[in-house]
Protein backbone atom coordinates (compact mmCIF):
# COMPACT_ATOMS: atom_id res chain seq x y z
CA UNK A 1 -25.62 -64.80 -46.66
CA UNK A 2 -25.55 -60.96 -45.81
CA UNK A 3 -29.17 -60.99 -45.42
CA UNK A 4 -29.27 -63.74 -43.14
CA UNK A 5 -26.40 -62.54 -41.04
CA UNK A 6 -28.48 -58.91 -40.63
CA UNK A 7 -31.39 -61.31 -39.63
CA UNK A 8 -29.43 -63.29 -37.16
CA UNK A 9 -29.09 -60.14 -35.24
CA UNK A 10 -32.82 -59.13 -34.70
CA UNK A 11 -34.75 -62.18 -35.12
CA UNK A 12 -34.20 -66.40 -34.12
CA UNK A 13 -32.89 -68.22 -37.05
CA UNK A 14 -33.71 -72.08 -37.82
CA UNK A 15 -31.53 -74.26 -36.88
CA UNK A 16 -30.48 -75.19 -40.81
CA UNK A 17 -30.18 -71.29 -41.64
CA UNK A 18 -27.72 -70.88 -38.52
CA UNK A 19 -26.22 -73.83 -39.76
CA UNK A 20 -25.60 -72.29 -43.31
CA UNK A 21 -24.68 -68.97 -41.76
CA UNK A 22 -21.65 -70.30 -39.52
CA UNK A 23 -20.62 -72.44 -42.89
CA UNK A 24 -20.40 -69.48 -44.64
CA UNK A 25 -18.40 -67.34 -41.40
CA UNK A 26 -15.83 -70.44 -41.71
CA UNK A 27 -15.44 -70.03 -44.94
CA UNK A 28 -15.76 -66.26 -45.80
CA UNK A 29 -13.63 -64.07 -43.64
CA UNK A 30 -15.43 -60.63 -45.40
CA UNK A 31 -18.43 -62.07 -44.09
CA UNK A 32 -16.84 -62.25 -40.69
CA UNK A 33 -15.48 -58.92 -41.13
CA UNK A 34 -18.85 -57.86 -41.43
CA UNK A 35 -20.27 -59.65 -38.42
CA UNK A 36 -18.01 -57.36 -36.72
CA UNK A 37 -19.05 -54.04 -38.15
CA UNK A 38 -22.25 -55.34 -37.60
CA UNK A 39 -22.02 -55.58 -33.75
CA UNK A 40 -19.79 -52.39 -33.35
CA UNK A 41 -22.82 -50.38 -34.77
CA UNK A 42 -25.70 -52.45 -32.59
CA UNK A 43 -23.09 -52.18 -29.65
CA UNK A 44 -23.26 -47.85 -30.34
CA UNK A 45 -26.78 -47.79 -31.03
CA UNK A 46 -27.41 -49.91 -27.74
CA UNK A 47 -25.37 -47.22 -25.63
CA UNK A 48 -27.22 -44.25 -27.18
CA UNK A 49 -30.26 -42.51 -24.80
CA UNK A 50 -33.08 -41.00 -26.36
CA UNK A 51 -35.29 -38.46 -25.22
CA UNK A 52 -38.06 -36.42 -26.73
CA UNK A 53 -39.79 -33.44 -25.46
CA UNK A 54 -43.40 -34.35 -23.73
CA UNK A 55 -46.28 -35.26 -25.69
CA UNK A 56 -43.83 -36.14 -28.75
CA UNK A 57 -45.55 -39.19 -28.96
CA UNK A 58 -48.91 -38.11 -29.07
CA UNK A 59 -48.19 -36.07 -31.62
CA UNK A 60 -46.32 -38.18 -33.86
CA UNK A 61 -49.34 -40.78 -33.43
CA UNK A 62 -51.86 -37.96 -34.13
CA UNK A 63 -50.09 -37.32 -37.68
CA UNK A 64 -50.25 -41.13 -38.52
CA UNK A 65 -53.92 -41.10 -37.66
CA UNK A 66 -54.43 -37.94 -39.87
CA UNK A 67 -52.27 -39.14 -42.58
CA UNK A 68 -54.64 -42.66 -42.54
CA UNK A 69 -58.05 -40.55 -42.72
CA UNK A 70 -56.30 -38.75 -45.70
CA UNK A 71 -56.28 -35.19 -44.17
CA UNK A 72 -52.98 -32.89 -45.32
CA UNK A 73 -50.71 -32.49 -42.83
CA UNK A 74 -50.71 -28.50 -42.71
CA UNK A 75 -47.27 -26.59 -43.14
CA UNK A 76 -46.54 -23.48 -41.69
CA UNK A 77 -46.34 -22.17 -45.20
CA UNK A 78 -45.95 -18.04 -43.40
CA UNK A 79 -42.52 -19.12 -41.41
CA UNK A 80 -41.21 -20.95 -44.76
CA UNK A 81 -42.10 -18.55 -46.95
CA UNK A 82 -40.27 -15.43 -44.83
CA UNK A 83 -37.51 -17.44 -44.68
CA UNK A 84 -37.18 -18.34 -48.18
CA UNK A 85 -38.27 -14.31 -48.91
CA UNK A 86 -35.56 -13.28 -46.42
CA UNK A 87 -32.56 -15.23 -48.05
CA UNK A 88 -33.40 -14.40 -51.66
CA UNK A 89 -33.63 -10.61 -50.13
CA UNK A 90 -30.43 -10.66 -48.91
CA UNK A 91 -28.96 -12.40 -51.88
CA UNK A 92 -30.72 -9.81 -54.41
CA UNK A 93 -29.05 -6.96 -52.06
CA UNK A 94 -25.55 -8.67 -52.08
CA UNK A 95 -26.18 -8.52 -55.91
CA UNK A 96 -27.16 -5.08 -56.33
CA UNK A 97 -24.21 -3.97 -54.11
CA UNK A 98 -21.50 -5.57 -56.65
CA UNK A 99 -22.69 -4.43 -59.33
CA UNK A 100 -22.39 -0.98 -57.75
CA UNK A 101 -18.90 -1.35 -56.93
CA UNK A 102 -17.72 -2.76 -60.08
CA UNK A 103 -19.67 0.11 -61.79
CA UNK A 104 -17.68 2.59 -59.81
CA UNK A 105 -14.60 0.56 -59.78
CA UNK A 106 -14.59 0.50 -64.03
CA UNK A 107 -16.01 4.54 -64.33
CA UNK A 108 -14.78 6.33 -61.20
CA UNK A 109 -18.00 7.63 -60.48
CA UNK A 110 -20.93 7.08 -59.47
CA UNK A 111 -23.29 9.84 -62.16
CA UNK A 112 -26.56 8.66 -63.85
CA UNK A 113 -24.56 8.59 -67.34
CA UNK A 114 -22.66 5.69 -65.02
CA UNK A 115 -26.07 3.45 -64.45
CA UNK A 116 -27.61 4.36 -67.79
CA UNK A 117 -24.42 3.61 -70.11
CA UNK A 118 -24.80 7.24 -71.76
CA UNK A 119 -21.76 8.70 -72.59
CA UNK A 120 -21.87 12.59 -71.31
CA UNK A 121 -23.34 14.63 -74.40
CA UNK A 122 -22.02 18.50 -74.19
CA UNK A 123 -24.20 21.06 -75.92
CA UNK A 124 -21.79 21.31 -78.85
CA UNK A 125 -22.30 17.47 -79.93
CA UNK A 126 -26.26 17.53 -78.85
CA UNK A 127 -26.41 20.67 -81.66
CA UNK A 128 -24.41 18.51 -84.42
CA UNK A 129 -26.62 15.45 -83.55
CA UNK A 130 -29.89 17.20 -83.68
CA UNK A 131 -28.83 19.43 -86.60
CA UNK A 132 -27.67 15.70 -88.52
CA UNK A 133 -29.79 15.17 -91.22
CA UNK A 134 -29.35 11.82 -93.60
């Protein structure tokens, strides 16, 4: 009965299927619930104006046509592709920069030894380890 009701608003029904349908708003009051919701949204889509910049249409019928012959509709792959570059970019950067920070935050400093992971070796301990033999 949903079906029919969503016909009844675009299209003529026969007179047995309008018959049915005002059987079933008698008996169904979800159904006439829905008739309602129904006619609120055709009653806002109604009041809406559309307007499209000129030589939309053309356009728009120009890609159909193309898309029948089976030619690609082209993509601007340069604009999506910078874009896509530019947010990774400036995620990677965001990245690097907290890992920074936390490295400085957890040693105090900001050394090579700090990016590396080396502890400091002073000449004293450099001597023992090269001197270690097994």
């Amino acid at each position: 009965m949903y079906d029919l009701l969503i016909r009844s608003m675009n299209d003529q029904l026969t007179a047995e299927e309008d018959k049915q349908l005002q059987q079933a708003l008698k008996r169904s009051s979800e159904l006439r619930e829905e008739k309602i919701k129904l006619n609120k949204v055709g009653k806002l889509l109604s009041s809406r104006n559309y307007s499209f910049s000129d030589g939309f249409r053309s356009r728009v019928m120009q890609a159909v046509s193309d898309e029948k012959k089976g030619k690609v509709i082209s993509m601007d792959f340069s604009r999506n592709f910078t874009s896509m570059f530019n947010r990774i970019a400036i995620s990677g950067v965001v990245v690097i920069l907290l890992l920074v920070i936390s490295l400085y935050i957890s040693h105090g400093s900001l050394n090579i030894n700090t990016f590396t992971g080396v502890d400091p070796i002073s000449e004293d301990n450099l001597i023992s380890v090269l001197l270690y033999e097994k």
